[in-house]
C-alpha atoms as a PDB file:
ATOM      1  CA  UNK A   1      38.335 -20.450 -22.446  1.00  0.00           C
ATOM      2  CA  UNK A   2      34.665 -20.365 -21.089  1.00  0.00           C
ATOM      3  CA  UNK A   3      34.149 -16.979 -19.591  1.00  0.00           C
ATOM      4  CA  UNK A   4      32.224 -17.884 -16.616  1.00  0.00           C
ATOM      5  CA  UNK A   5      30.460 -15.369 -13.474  1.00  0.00           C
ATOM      6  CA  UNK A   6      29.813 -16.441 -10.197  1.00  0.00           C
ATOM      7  CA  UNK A   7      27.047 -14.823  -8.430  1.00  0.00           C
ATOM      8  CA  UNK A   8      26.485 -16.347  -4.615  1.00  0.00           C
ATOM      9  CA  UNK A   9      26.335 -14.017  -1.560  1.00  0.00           C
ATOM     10  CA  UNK A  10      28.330 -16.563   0.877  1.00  0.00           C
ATOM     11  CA  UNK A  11      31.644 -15.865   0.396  1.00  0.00           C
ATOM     12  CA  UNK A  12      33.587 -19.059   1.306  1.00  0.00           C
ATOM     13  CA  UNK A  13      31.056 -21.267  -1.042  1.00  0.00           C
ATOM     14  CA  UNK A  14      32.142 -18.393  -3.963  1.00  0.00           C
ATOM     15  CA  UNK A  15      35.673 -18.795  -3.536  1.00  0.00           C
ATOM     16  CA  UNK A  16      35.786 -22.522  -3.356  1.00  0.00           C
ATOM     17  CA  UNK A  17      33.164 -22.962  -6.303  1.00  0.00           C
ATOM     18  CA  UNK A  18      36.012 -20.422  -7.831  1.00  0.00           C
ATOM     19  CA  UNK A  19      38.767 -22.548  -6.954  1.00  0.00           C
ATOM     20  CA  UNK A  20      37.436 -25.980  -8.330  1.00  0.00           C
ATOM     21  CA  UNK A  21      36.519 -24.091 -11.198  1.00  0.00           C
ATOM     22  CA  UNK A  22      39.904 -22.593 -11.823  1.00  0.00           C
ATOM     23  CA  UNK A  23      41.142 -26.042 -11.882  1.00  0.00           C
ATOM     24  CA  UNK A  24      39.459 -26.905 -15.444  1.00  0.00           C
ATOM     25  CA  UNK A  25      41.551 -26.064 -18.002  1.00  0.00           C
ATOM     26  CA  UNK A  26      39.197 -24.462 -20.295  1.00  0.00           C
ATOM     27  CA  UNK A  27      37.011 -22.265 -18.094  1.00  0.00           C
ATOM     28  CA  UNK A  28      37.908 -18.862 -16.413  1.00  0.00           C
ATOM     29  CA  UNK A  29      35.754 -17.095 -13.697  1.00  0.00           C
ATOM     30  CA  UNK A  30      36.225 -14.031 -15.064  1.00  0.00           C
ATOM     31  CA  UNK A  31      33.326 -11.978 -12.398  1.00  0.00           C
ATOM     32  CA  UNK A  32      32.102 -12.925  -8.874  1.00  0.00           C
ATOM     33  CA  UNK A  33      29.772 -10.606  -7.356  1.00  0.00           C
ATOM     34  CA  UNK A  34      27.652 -11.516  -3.888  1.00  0.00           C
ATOM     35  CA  UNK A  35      24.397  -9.531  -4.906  1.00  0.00           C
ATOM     36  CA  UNK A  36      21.758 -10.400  -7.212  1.00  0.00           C
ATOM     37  CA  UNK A  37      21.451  -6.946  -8.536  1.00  0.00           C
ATOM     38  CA  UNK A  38      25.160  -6.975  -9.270  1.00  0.00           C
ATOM     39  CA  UNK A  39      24.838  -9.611 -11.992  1.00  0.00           C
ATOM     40  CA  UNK A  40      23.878  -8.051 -14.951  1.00  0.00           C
ATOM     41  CA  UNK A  41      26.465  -5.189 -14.978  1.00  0.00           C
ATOM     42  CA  UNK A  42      29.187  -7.669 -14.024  1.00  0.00           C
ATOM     43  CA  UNK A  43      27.687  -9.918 -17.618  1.00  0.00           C
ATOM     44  CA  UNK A  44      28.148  -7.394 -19.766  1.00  0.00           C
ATOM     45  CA  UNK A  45      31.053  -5.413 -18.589  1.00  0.00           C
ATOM     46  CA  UNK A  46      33.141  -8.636 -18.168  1.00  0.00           C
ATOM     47  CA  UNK A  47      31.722 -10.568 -21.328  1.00  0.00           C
ATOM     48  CA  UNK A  48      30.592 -13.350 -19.691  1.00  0.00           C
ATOM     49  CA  UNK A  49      29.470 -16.305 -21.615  1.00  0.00           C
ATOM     50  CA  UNK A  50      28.041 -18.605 -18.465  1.00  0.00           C
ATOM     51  CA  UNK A  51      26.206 -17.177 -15.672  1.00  0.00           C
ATOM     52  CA  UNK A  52      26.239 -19.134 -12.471  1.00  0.00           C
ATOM     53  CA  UNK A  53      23.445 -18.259  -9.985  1.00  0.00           C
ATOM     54  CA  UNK A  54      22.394 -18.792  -6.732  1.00  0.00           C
ATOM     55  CA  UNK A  55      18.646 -18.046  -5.892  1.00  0.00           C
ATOM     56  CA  UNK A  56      18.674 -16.723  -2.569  1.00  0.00           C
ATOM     57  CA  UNK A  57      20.933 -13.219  -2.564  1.00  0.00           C
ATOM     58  CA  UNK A  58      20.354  -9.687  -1.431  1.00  0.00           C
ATOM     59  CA  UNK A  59      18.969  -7.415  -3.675  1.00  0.00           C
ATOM     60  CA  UNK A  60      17.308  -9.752  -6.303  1.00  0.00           C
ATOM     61  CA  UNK A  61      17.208 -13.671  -6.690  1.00  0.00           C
ATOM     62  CA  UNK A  62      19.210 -15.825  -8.824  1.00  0.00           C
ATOM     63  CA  UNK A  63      15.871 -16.379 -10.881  1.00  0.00           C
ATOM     64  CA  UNK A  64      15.004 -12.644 -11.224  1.00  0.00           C
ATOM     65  CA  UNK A  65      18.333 -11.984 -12.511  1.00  0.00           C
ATOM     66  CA  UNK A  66      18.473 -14.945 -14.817  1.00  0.00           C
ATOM     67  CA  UNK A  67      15.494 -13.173 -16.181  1.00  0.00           C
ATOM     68  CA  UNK A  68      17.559 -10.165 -16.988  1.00  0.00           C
ATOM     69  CA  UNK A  69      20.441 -11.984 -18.386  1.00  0.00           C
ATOM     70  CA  UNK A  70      18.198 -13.166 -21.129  1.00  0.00           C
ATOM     71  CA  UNK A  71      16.849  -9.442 -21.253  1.00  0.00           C
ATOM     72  CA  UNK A  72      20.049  -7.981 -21.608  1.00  0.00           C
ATOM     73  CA  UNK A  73      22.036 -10.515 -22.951  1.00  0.00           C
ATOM     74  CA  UNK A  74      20.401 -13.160 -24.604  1.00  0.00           C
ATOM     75  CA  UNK A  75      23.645 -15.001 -25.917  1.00  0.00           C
ATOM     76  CA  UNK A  76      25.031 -15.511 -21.934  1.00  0.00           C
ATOM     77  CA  UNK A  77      23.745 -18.640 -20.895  1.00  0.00           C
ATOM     78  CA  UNK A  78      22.588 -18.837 -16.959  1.00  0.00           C
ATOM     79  CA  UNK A  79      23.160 -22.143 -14.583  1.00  0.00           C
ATOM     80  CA  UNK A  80      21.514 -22.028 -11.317  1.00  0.00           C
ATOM     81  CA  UNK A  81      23.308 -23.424  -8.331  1.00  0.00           C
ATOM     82  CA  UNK A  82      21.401 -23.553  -5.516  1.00  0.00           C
ATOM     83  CA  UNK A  83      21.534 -25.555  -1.968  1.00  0.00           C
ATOM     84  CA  UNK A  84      17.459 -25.490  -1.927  1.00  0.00           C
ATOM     85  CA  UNK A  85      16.475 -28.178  -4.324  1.00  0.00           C
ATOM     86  CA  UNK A  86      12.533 -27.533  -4.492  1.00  0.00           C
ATOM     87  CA  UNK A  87      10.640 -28.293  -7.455  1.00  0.00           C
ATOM     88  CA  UNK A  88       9.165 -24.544  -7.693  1.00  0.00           C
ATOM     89  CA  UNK A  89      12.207 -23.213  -7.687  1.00  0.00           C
ATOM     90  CA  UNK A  90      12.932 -25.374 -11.146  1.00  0.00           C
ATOM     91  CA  UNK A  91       9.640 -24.652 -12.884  1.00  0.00           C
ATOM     92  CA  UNK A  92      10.160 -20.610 -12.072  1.00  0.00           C
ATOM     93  CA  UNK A  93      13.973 -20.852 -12.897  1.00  0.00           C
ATOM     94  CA  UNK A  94      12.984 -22.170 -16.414  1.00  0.00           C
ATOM     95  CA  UNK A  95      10.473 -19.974 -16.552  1.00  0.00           C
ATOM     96  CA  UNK A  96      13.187 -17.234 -16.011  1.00  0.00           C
ATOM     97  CA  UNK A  97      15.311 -18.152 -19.000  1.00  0.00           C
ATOM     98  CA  UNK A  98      17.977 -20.651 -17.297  1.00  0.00           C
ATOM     99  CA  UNK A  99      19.489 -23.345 -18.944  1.00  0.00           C
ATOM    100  CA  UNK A 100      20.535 -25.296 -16.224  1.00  0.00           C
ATOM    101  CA  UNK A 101      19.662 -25.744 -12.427  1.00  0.00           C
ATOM    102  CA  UNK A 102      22.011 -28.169 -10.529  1.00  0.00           C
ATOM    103  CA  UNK A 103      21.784 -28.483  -6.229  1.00  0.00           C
ATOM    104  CA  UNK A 104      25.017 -27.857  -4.539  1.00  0.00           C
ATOM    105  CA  UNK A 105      25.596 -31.013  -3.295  1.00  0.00           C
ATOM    106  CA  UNK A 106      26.399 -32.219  -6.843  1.00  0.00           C
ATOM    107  CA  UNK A 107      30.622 -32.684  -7.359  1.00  0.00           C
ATOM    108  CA  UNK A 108      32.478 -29.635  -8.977  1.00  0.00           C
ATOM    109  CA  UNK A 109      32.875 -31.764 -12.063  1.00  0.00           C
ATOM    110  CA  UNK A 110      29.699 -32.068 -12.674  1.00  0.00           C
ATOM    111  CA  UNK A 111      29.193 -28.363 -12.455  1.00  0.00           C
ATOM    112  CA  UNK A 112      32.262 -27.713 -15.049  1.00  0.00           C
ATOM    113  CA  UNK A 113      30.279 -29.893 -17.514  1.00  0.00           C
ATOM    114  CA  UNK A 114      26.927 -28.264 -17.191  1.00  0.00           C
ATOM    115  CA  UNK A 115      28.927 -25.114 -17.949  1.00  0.00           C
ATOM    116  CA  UNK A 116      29.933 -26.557 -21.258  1.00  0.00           C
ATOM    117  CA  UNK A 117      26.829 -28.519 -21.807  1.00  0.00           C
ATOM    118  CA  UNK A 118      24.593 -25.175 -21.739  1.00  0.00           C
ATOM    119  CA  UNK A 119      27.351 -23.316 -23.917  1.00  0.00           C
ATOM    120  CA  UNK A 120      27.112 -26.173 -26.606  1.00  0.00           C
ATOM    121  CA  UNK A 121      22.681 -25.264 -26.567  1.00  0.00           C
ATOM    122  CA  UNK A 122      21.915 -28.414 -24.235  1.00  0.00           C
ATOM    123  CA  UNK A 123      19.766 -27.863 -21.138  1.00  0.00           C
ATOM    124  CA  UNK A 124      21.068 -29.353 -18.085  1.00  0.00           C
ATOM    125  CA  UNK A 125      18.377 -30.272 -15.142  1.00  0.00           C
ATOM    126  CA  UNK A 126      19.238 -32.168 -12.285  1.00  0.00           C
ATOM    127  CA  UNK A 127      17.170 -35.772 -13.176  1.00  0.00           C
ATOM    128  CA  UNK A 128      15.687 -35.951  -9.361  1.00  0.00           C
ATOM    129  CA  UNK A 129      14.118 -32.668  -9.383  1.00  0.00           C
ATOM    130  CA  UNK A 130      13.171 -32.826 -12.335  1.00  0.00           C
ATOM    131  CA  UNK A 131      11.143 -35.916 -11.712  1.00  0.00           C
ATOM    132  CA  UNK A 132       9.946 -34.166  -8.585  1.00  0.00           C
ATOM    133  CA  UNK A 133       8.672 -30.874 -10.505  1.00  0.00           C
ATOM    134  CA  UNK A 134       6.642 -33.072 -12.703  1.00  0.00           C
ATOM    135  CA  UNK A 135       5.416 -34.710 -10.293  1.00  0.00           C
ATOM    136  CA  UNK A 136       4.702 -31.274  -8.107  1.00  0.00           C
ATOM    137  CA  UNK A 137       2.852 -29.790 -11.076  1.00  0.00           C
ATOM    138  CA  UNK A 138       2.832 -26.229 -11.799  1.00  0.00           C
ATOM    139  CA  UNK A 139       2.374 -23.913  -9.186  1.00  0.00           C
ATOM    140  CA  UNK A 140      -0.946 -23.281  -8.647  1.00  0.00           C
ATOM    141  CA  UNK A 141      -0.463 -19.576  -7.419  1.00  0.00           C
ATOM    142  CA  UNK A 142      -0.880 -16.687  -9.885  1.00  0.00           C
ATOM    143  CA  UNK A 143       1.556 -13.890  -9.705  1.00  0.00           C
ATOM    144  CA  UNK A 144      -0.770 -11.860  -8.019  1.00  0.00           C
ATOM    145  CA  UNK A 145      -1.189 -14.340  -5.404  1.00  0.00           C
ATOM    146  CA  UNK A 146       2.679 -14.734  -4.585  1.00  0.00           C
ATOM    147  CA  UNK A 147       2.702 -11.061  -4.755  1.00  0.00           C
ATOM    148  CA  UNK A 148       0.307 -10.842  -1.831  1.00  0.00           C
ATOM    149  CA  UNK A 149       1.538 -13.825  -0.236  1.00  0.00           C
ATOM    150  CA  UNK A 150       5.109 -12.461  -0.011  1.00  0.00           C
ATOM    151  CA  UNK A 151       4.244  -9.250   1.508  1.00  0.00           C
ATOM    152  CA  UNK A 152       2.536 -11.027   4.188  1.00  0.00           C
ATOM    153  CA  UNK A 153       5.557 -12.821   4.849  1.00  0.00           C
ATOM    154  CA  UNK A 154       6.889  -9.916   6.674  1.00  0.00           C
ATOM    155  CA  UNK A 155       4.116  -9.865   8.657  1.00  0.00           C
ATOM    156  CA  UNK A 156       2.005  -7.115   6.709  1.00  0.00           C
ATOM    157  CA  UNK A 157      -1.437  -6.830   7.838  1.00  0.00           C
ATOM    158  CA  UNK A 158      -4.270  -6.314   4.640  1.00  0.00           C
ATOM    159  CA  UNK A 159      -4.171  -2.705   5.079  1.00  0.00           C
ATOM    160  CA  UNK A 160      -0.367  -2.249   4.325  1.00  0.00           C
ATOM    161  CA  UNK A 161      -0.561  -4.695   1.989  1.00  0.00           C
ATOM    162  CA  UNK A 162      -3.294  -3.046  -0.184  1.00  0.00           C
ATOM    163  CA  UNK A 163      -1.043   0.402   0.138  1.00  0.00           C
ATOM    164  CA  UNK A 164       2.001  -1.343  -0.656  1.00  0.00           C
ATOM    165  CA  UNK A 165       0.564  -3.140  -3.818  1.00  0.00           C
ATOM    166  CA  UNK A 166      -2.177  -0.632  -4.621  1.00  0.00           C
ATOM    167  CA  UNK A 167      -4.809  -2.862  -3.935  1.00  0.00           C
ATOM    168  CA  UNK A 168      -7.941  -2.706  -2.032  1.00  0.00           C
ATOM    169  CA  UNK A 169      -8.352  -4.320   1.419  1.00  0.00           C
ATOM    170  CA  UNK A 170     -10.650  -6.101   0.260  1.00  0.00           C
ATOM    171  CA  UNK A 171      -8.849  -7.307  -3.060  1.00  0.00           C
ATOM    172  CA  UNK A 172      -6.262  -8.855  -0.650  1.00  0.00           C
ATOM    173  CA  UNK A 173      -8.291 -10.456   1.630  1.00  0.00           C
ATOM    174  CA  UNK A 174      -9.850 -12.317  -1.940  1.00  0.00           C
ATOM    175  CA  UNK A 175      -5.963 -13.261  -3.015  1.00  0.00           C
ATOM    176  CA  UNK A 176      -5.032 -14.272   0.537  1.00  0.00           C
ATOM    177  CA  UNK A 177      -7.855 -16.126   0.651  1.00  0.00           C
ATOM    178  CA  UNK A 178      -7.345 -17.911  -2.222  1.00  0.00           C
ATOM    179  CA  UNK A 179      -3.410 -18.551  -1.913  1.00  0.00           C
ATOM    180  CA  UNK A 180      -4.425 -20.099   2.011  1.00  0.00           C
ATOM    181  CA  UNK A 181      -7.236 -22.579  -0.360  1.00  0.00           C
ATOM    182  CA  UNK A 182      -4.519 -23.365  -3.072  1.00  0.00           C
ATOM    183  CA  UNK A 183      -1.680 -24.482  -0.798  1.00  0.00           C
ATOM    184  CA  UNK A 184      -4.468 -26.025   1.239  1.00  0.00           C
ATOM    185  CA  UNK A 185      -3.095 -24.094   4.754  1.00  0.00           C
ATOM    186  CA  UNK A 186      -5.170 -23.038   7.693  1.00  0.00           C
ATOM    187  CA  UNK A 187      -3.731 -19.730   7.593  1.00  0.00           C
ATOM    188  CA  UNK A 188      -1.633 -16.908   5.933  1.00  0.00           C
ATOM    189  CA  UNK A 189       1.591 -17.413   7.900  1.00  0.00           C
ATOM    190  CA  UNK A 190       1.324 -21.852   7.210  1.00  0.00           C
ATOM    191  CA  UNK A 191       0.777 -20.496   3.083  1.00  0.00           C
ATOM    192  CA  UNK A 192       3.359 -18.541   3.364  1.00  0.00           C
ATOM    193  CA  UNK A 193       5.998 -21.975   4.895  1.00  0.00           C
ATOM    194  CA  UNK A 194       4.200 -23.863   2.340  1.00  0.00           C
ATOM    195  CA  UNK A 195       4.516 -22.166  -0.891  1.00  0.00           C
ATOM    196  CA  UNK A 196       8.239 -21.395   0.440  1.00  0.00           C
ATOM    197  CA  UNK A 197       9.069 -25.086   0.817  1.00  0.00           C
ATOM    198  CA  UNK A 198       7.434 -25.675  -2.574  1.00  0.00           C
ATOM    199  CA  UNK A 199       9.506 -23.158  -3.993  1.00  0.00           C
ATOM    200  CA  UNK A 200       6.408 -21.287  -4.900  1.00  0.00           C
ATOM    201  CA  UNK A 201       7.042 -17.828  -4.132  1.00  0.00           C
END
């Protein structure tokens, strides 16, 4: 049996993923958890061999706790699930360590056989965003950049955001600056919806 964890903060969507699951005769879901930062305790204290992620939960995304799956515990291969389909997402997600990244619109079955596929050492992309990250390119951000970016999401202004990174005011203005050129916005808040529907940050 394929010892399999389910990590996806809605509950309804975890149960019935659960349930179709359930009905393959060689996989288990042995581990559901609804948080992000609940995933790698629930790996190792429930031996999981497949880890199957959502991105967006509370506490940490499915692609920062992919990234500590392969940390700490290399031999658990991850699969992200996720109803947001964006071609940054992908490219970050393999970036992360995953060995799979299917939408949620795909049929259960197909889900059941990326399980096994990624236990046997294949990697299993969905073909039409895969196509669509190539054709994206990478994203043109750098991690200092998203950092920025995301904390003026919330609706930061400079100065907290230089406290809250340990920047200077006038170090963020530069990488705000730069991420509004680069995603080719007239403004923070448009970078911000852009590199979010790009799957960027």
């Amino acid at each position: 049996m394929v010892r399999v964890l389910l990590a996806e903060d809605q509950g309804m969507v975890r149960e019935a993923l659960a349930a179709l699951l359930g009905l393959e005769g060689d996989i288990a879901v042995v581990a559901q958890v609804s948080r992000g930062d609940e995933v790698v305790d629930a790996v190792l204290a429930h031996d999981v061999q497949v880890a199957v992620l959502d991105i967006e939960m509370p506490g940490m995304t499915g692609i920062d706790a992919a990234a500590e799956v392969r940390r700490r515990s290399p031999a658990t291969k991850v699969v992200i699930a996720t109803t947001f389909g964006r071609p940054g997402y992908l490219r970050r997600a393999m970036e992360a360590g995953a060995d799979g990244f299917l939408v949620k619109d795909a049929p259960a079955a197909e889900l059941a056989q990326a399980i096994r596929r990624v236990l046997r050492g294949e990697r299993v992309i969905d073909p039409t965003l895969a196509a669509a990250a190539l054709a994206e390119g990478a994203n043109p951000l750098t991690t200092r950049e998203r950092d920025v970016l995301a904390a003026a999401a919330d609706g930061a202004v400079n100065a907290d955001i230089a406290r809250l990174l340990h920047l200077s005011e006038g170090t963020v203005r530069n990488y705000l600056s730069m991420a509004i050129q680069k995603t080719a916005a007239r403004n923070r808040t448009e970078a911000v919806r852009i590199a979010r529907e790009k799957g960027w940050l």
